[in-house]
PDB file of N, CA and C in Angstrom:
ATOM      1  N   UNK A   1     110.797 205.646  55.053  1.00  0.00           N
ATOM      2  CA  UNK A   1     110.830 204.385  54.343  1.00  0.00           C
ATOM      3  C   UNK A   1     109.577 203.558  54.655  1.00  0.00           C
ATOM      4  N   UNK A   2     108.881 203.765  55.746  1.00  0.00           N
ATOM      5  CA  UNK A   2     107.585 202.742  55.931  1.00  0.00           C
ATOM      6  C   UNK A   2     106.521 203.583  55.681  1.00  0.00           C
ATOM      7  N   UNK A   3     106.521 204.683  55.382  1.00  0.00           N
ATOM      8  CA  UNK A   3     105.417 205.356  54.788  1.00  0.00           C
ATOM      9  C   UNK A   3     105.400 205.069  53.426  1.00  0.00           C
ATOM     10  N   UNK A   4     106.714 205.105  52.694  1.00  0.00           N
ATOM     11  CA  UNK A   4     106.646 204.449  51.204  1.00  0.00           C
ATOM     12  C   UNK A   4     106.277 203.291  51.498  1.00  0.00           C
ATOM     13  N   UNK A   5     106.465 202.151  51.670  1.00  0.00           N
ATOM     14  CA  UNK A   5     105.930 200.928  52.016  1.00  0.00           C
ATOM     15  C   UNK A   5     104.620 200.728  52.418  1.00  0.00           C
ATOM     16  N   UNK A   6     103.924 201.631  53.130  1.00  0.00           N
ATOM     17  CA  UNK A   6     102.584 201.638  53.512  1.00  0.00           C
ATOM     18  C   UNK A   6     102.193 202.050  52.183  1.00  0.00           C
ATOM     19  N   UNK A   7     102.323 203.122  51.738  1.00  0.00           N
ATOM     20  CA  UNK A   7     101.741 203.833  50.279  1.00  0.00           C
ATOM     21  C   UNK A   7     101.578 203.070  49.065  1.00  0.00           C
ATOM     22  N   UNK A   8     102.792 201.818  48.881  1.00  0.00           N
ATOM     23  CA  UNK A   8     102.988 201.108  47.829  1.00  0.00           C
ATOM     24  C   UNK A   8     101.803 199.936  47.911  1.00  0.00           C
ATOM     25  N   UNK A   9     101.562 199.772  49.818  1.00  0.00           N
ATOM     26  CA  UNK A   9     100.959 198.862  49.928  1.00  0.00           C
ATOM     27  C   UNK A   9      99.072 199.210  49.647  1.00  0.00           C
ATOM     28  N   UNK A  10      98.954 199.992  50.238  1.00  0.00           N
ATOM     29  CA  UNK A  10      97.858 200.755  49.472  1.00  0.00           C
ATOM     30  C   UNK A  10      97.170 200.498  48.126  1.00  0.00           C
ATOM     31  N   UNK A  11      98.082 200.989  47.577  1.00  0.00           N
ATOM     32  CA  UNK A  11      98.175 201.364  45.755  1.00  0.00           C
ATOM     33  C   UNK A  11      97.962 200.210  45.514  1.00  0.00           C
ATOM     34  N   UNK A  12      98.639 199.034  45.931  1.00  0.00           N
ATOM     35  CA  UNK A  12      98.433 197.208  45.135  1.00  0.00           C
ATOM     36  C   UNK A  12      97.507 196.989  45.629  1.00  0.00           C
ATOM     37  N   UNK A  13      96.642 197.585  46.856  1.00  0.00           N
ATOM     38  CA  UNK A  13      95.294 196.958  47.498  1.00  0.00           C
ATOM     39  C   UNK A  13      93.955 197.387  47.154  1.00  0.00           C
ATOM     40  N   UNK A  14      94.208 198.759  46.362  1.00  0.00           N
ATOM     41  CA  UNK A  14      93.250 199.633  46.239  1.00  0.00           C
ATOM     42  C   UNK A  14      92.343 198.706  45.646  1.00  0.00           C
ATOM     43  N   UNK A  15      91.180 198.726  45.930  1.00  0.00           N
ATOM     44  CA  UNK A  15      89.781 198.021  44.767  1.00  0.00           C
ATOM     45  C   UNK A  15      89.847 196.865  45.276  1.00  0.00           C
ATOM     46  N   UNK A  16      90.501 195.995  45.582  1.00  0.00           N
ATOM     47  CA  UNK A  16      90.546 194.581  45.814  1.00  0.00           C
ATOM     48  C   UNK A  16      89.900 194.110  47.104  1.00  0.00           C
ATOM     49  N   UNK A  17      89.084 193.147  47.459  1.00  0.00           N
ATOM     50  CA  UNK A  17      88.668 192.663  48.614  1.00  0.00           C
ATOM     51  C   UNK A  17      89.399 191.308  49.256  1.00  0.00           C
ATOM     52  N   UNK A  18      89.309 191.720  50.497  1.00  0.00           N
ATOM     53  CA  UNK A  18      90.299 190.852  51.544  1.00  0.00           C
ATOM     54  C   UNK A  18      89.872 189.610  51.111  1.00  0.00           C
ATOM     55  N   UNK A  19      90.544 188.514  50.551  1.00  0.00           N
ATOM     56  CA  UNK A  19      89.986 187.165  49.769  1.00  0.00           C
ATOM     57  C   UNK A  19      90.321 185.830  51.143  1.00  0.00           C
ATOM     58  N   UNK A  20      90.290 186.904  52.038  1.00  0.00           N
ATOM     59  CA  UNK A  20      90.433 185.676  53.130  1.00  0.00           C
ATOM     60  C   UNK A  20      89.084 185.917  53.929  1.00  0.00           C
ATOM     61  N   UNK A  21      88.359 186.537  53.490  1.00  0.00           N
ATOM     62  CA  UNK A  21      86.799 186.971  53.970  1.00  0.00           C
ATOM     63  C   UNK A  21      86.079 186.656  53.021  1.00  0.00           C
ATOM     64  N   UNK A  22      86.184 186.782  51.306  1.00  0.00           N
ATOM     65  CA  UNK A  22      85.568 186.259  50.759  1.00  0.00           C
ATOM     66  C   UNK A  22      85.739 185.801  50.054  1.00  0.00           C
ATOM     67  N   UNK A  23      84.464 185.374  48.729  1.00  0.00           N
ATOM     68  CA  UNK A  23      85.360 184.265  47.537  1.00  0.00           C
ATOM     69  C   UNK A  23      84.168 185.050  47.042  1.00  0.00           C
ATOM     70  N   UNK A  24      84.499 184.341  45.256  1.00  0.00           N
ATOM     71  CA  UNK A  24      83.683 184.208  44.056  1.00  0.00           C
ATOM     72  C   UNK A  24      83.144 183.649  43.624  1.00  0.00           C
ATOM     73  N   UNK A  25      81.740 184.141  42.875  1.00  0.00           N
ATOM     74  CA  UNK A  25      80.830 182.231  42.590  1.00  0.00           C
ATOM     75  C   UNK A  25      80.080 183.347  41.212  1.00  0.00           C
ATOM     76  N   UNK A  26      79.594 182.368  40.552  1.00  0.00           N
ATOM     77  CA  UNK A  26      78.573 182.827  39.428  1.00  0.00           C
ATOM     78  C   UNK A  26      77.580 182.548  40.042  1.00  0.00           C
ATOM     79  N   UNK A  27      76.466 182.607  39.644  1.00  0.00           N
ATOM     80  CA  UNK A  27      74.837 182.819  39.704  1.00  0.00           C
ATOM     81  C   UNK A  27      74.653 181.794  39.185  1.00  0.00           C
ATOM     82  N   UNK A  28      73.970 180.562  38.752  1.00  0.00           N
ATOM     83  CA  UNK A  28      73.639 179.478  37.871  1.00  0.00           C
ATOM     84  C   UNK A  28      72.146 179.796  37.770  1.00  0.00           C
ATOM     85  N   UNK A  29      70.913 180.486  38.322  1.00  0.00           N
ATOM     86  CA  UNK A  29      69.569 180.404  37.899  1.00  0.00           C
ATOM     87  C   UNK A  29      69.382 181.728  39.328  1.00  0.00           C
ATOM     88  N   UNK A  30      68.418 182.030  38.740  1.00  0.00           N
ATOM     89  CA  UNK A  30      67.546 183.463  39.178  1.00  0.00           C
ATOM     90  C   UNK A  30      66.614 183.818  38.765  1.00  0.00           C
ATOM     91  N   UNK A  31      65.512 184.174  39.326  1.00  0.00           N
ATOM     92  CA  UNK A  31      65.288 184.119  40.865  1.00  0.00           C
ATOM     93  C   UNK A  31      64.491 182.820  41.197  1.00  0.00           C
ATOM     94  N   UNK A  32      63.697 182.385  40.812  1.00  0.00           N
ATOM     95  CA  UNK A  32      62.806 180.394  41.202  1.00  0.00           C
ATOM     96  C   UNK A  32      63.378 179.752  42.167  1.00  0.00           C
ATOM     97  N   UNK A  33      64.816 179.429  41.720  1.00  0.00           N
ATOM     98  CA  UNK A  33      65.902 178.525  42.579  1.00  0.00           C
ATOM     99  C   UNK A  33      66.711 178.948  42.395  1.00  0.00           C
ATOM    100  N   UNK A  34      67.265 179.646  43.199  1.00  0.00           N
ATOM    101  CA  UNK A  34      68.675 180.117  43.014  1.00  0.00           C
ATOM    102  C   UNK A  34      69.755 179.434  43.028  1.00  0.00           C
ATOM    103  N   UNK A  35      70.716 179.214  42.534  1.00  0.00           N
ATOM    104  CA  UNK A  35      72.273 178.398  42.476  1.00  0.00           C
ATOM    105  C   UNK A  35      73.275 178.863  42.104  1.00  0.00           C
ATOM    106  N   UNK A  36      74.453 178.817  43.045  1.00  0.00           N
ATOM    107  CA  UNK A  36      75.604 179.554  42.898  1.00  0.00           C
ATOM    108  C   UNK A  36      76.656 178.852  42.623  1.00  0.00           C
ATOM    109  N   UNK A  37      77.422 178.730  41.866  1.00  0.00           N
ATOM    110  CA  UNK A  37      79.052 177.900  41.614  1.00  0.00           C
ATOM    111  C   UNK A  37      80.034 178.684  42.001  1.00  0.00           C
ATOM    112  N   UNK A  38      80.292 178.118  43.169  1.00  0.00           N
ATOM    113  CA  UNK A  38      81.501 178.797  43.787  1.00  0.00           C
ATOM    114  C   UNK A  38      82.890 178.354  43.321  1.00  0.00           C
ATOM    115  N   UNK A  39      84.012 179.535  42.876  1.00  0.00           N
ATOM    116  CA  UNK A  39      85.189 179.386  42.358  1.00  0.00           C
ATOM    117  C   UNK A  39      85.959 177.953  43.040  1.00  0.00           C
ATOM    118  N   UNK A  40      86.204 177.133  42.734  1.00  0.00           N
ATOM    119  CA  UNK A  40      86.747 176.055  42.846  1.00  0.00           C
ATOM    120  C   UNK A  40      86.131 175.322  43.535  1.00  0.00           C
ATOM    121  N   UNK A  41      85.099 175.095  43.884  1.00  0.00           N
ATOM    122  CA  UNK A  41      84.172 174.182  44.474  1.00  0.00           C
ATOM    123  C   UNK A  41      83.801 173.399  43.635  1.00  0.00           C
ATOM    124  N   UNK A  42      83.235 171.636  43.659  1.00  0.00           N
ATOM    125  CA  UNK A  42      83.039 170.974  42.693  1.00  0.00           C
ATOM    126  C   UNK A  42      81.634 171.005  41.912  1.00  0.00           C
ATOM    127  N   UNK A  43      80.812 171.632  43.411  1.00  0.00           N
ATOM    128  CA  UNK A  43      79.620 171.366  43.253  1.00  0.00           C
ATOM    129  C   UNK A  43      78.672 172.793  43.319  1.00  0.00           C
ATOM    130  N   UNK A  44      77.609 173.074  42.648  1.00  0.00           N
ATOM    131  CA  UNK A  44      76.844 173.866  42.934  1.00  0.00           C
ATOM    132  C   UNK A  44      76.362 174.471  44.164  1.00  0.00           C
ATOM    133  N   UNK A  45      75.611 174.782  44.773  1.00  0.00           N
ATOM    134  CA  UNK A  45      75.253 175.050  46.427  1.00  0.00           C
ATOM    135  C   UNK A  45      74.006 175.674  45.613  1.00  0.00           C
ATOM    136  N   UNK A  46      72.826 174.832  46.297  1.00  0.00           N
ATOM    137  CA  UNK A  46      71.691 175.139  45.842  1.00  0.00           C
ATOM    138  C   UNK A  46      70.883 176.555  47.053  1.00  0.00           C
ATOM    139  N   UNK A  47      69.199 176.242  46.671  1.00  0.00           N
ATOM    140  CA  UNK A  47      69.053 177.715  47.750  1.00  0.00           C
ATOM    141  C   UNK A  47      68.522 177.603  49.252  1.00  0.00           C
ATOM    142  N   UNK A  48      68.886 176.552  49.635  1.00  0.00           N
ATOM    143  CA  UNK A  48      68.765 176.190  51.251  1.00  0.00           C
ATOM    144  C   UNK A  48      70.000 176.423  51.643  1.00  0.00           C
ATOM    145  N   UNK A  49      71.147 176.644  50.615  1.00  0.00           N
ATOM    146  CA  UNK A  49      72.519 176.678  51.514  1.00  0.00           C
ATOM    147  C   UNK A  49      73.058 178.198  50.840  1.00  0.00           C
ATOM    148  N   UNK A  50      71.808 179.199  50.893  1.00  0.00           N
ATOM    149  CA  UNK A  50      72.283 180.609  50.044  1.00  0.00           C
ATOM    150  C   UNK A  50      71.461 181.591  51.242  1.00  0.00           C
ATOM    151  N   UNK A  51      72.239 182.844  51.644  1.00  0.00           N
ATOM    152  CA  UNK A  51      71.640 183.739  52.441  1.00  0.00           C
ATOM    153  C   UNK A  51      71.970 185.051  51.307  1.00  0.00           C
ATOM    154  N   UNK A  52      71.104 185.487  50.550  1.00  0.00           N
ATOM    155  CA  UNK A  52      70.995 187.115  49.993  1.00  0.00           C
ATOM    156  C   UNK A  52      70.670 188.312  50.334  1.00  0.00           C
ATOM    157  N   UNK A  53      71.301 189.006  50.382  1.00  0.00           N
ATOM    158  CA  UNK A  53      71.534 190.617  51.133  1.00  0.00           C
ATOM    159  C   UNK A  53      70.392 191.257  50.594  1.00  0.00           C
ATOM    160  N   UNK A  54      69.648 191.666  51.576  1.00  0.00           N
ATOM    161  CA  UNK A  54      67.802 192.425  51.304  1.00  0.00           C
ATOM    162  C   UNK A  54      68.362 193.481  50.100  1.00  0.00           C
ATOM    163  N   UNK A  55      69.185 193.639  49.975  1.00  0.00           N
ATOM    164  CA  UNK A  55      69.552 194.811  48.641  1.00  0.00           C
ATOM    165  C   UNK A  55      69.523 194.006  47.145  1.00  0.00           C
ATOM    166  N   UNK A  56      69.493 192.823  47.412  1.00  0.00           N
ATOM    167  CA  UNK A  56      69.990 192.265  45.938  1.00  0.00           C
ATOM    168  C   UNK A  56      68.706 191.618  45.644  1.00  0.00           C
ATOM    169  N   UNK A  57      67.142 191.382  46.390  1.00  0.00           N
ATOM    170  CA  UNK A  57      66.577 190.689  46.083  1.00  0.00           C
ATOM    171  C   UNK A  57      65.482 192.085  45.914  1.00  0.00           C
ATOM    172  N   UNK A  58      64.242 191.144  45.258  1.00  0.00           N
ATOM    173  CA  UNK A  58      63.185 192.359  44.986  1.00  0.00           C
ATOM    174  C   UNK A  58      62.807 192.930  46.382  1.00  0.00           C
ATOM    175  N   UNK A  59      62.454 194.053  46.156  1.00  0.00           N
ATOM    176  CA  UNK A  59      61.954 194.848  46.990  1.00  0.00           C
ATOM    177  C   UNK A  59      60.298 195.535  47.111  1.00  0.00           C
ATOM    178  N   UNK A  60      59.409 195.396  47.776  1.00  0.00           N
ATOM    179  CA  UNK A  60      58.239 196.253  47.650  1.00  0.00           C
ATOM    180  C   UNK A  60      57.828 196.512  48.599  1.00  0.00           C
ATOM    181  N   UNK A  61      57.354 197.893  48.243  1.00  0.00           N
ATOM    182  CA  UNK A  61      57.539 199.235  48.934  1.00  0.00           C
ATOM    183  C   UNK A  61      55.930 199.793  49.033  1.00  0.00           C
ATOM    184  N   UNK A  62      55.354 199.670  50.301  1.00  0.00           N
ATOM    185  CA  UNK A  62      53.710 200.226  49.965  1.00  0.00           C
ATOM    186  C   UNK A  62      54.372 202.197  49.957  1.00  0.00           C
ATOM    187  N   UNK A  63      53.173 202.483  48.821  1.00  0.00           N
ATOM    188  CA  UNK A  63      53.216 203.762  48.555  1.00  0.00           C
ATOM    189  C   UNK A  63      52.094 204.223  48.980  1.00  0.00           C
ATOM    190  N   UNK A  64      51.774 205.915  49.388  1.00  0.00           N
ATOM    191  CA  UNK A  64      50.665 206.579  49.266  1.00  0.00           C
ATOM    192  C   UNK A  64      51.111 207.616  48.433  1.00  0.00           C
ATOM    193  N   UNK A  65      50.315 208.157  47.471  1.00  0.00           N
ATOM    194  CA  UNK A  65      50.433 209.147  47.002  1.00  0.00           C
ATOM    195  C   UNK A  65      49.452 210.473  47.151  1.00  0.00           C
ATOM    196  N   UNK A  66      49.549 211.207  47.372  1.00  0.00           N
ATOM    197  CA  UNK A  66      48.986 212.662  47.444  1.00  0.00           C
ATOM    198  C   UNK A  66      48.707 213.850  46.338  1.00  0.00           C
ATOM    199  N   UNK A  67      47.808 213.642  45.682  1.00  0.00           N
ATOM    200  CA  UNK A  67      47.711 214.471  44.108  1.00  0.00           C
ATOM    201  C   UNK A  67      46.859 215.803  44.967  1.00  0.00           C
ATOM    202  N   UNK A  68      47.170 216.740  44.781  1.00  0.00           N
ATOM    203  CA  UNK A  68      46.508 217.865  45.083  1.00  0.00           C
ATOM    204  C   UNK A  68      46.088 218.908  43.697  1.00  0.00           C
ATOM    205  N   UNK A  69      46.576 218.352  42.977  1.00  0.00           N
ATOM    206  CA  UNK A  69      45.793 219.500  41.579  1.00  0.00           C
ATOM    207  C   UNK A  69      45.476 218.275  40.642  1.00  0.00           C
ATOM    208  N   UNK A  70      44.266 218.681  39.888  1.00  0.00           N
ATOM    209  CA  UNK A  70      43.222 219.808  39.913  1.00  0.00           C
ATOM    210  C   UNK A  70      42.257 219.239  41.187  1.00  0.00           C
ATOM    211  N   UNK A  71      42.743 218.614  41.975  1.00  0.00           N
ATOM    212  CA  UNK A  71      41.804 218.145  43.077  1.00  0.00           C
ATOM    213  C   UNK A  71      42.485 217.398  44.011  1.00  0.00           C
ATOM    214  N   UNK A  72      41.792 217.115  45.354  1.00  0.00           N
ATOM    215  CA  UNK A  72      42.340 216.636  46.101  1.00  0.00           C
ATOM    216  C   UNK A  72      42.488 215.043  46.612  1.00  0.00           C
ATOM    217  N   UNK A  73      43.100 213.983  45.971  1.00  0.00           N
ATOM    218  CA  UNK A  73      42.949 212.407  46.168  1.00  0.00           C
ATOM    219  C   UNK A  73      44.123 211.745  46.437  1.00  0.00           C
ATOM    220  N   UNK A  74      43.943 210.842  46.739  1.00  0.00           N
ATOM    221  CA  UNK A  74      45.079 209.671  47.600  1.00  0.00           C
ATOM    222  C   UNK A  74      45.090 208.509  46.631  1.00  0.00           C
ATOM    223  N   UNK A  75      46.127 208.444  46.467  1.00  0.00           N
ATOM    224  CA  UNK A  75      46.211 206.622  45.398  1.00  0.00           C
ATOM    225  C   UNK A  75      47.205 205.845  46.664  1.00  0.00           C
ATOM    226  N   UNK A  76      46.724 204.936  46.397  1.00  0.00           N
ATOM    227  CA  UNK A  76      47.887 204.304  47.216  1.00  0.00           C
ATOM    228  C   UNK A  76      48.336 203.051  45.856  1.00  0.00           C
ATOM    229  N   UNK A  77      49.561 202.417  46.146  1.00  0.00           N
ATOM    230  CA  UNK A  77      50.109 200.888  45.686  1.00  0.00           C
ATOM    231  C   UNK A  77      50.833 200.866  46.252  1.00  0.00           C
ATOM    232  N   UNK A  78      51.952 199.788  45.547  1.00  0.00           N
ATOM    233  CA  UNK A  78      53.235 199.238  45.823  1.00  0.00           C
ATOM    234  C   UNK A  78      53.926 199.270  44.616  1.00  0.00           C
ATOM    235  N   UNK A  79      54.739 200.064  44.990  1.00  0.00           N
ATOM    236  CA  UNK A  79      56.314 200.065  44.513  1.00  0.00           C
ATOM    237  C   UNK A  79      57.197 198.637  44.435  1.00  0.00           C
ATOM    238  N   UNK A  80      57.917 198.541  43.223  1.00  0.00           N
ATOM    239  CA  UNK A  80      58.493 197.097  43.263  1.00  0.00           C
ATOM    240  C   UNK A  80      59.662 197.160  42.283  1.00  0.00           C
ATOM    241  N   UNK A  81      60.792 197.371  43.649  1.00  0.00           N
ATOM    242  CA  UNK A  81      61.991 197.702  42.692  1.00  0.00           C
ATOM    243  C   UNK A  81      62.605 196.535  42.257  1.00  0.00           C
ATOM    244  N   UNK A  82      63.346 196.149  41.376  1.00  0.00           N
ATOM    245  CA  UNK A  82      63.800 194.812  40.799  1.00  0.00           C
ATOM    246  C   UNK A  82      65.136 194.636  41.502  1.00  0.00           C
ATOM    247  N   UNK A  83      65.324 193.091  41.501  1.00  0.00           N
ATOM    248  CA  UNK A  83      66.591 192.913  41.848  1.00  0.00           C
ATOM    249  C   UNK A  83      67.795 192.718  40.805  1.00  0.00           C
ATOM    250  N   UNK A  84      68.868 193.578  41.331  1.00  0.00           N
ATOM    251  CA  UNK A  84      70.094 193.890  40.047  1.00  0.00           C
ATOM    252  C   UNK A  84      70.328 192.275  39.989  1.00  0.00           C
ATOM    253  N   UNK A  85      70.486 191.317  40.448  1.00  0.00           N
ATOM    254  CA  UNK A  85      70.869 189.540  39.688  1.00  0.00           C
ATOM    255  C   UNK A  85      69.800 189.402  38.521  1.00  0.00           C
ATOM    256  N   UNK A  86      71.482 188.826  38.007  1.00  0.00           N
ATOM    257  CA  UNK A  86      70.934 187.741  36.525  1.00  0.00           C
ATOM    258  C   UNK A  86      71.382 186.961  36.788  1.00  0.00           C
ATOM    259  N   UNK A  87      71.150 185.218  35.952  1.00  0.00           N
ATOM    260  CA  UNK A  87      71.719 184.229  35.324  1.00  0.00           C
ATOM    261  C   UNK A  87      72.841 184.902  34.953  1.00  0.00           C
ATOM    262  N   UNK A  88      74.202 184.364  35.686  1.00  0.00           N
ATOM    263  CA  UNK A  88      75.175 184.630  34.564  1.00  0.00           C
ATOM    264  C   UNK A  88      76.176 185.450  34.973  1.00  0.00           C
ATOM    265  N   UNK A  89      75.530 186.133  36.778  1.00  0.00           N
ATOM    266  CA  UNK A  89      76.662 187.234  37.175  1.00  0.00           C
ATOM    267  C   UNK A  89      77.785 186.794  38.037  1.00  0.00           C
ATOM    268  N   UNK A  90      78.606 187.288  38.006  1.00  0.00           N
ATOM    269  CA  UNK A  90      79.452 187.507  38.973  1.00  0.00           C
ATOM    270  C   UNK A  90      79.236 187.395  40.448  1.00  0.00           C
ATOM    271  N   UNK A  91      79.794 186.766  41.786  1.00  0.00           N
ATOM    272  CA  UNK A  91      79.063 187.454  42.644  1.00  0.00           C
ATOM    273  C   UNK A  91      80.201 187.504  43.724  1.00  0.00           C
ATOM    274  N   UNK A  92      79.939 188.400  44.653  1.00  0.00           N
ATOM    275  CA  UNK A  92      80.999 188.053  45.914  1.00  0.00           C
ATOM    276  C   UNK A  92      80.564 187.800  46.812  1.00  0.00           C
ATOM    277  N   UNK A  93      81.236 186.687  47.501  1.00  0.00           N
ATOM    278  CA  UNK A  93      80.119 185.628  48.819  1.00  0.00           C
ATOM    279  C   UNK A  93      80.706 185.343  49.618  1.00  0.00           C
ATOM    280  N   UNK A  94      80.510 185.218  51.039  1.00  0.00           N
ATOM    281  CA  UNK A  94      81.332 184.875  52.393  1.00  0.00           C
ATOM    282  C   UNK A  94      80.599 183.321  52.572  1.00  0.00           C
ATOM    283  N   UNK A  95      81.517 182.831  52.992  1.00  0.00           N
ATOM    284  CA  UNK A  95      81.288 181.455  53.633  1.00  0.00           C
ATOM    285  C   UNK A  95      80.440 181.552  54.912  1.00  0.00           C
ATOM    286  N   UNK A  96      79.588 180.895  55.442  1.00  0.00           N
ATOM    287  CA  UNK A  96      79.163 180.728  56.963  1.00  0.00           C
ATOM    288  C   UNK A  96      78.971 179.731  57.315  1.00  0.00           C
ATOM    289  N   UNK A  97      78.452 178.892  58.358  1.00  0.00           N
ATOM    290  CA  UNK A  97      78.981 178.000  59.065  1.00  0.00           C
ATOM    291  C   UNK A  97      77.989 176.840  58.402  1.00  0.00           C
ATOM    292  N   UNK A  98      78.414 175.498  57.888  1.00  0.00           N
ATOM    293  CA  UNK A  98      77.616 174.538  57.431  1.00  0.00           C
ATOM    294  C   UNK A  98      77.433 174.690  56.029  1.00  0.00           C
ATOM    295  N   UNK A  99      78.651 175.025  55.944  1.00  0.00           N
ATOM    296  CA  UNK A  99      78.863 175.074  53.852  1.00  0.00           C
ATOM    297  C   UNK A  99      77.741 175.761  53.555  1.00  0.00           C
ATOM    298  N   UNK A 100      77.192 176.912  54.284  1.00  0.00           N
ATOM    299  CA  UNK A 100      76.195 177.889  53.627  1.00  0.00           C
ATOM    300  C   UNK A 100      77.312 179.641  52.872  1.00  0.00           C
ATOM    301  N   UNK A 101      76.432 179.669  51.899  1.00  0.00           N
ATOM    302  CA  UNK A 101      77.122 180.886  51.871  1.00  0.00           C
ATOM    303  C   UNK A 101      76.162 182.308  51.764  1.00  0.00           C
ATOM    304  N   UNK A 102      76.449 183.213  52.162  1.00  0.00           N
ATOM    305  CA  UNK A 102      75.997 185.133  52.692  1.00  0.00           C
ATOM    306  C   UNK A 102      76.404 185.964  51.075  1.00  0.00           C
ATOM    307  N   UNK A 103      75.271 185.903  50.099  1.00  0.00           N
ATOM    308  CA  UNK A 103      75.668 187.084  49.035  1.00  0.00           C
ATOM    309  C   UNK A 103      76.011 187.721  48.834  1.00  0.00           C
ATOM    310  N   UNK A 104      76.980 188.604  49.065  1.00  0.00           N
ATOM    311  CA  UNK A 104      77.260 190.430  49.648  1.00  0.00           C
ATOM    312  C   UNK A 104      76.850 191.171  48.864  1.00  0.00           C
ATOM    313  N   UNK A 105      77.607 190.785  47.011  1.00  0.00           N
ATOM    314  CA  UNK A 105      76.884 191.853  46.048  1.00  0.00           C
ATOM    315  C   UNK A 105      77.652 191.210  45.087  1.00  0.00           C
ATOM    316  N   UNK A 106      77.106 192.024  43.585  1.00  0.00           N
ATOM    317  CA  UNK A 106      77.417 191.572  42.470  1.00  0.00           C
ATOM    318  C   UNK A 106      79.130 192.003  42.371  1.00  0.00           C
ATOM    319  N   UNK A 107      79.841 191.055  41.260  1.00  0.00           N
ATOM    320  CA  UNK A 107      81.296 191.521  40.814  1.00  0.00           C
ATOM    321  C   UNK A 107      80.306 192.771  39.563  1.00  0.00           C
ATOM    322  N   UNK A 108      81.593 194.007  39.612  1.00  0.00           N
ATOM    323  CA  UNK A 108      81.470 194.648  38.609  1.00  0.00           C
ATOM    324  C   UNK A 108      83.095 194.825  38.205  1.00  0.00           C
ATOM    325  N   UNK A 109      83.202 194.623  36.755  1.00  0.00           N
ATOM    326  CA  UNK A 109      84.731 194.772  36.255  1.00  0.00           C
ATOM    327  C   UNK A 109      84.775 196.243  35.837  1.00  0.00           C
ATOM    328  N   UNK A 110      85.718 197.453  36.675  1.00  0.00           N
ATOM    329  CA  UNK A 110      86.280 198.552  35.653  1.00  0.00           C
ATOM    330  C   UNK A 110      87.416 198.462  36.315  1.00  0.00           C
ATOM    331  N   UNK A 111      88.168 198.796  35.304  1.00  0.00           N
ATOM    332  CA  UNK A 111      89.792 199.408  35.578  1.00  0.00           C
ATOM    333  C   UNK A 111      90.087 197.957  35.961  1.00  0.00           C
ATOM    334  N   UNK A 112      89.825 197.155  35.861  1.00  0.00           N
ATOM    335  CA  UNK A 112      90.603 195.575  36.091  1.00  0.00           C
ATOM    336  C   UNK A 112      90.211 195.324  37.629  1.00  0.00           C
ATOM    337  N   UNK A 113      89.934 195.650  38.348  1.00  0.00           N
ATOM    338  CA  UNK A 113      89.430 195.434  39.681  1.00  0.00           C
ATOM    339  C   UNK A 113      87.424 195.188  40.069  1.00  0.00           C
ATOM    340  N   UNK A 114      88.059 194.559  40.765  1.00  0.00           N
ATOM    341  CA  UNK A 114      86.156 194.220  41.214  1.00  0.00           C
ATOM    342  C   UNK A 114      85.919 195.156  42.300  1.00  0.00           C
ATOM    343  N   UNK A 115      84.455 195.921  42.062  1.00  0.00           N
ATOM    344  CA  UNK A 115      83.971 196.495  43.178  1.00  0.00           C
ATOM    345  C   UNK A 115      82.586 195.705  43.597  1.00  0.00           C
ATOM    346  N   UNK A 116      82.517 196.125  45.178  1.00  0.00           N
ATOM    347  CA  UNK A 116      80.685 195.808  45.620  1.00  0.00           C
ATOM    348  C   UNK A 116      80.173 196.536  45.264  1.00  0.00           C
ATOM    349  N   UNK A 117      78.763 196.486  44.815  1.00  0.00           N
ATOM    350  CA  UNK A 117      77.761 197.358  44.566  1.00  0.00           C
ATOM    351  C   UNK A 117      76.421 197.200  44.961  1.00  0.00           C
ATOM    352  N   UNK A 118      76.061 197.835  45.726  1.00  0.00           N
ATOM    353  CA  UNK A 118      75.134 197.169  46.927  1.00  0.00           C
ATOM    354  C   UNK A 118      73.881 198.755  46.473  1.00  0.00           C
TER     355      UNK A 118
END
């Protein structure tokens, strides 16, 4: 009987994140100034009171490259992967201390549940 009970409990939890760790906010502007509206909050939280996860913001990457045919040369640059935020997304965010809040990752909707996607 508490293995059914564990199992049932499972099944209603699957996909869902512990909402006593985090909350929900939209994006209001990206990337210049960032601003987030957090689910029932009155007010915006501008970007002195925003910490974003090195995954969600741009990234660049020094490259070397190595061409060996028809000859032998080196290119180098930088790589510059984009960051998945828009105006307009979803997001899931932890509170931290001094009404700041920690980005974790975007909401994505399938099957009716939100996942991270980092």
């Amino acid at each position: 009987m508490l293995n059914d009970a564990l199992k049932l409990l499972r099944e209603k939890t699957s996909g869902h994140i512990d909402a006593r760790d985090t909350e929900r906010a939209t994006l209001l502007s990206w990337p210049g100034n960032p601003q987030i509206e957090v689910d029932g909050d009155p007010e915006p939280y501008p970007a002195d009171k925003l910490v974003f996860a090195e995954y969600l913001q741009d990234r660049r990457i020094d490259a070397v490259f190595e061409i060996t045919q028809p000859q032998n040369s080196t290119l180098t640059g930088i790589l510059v992967i984009p960051s998945p935020l828009q105006t307009g997304d979803r997001l899931i965010v932890s509170r931290l201390t001094g009404q700041r809040y920690y980005v974790l990752g975007k909401e994505v909707s399938s099957g009716g549940g939100g996942k991270l996607i980092s």
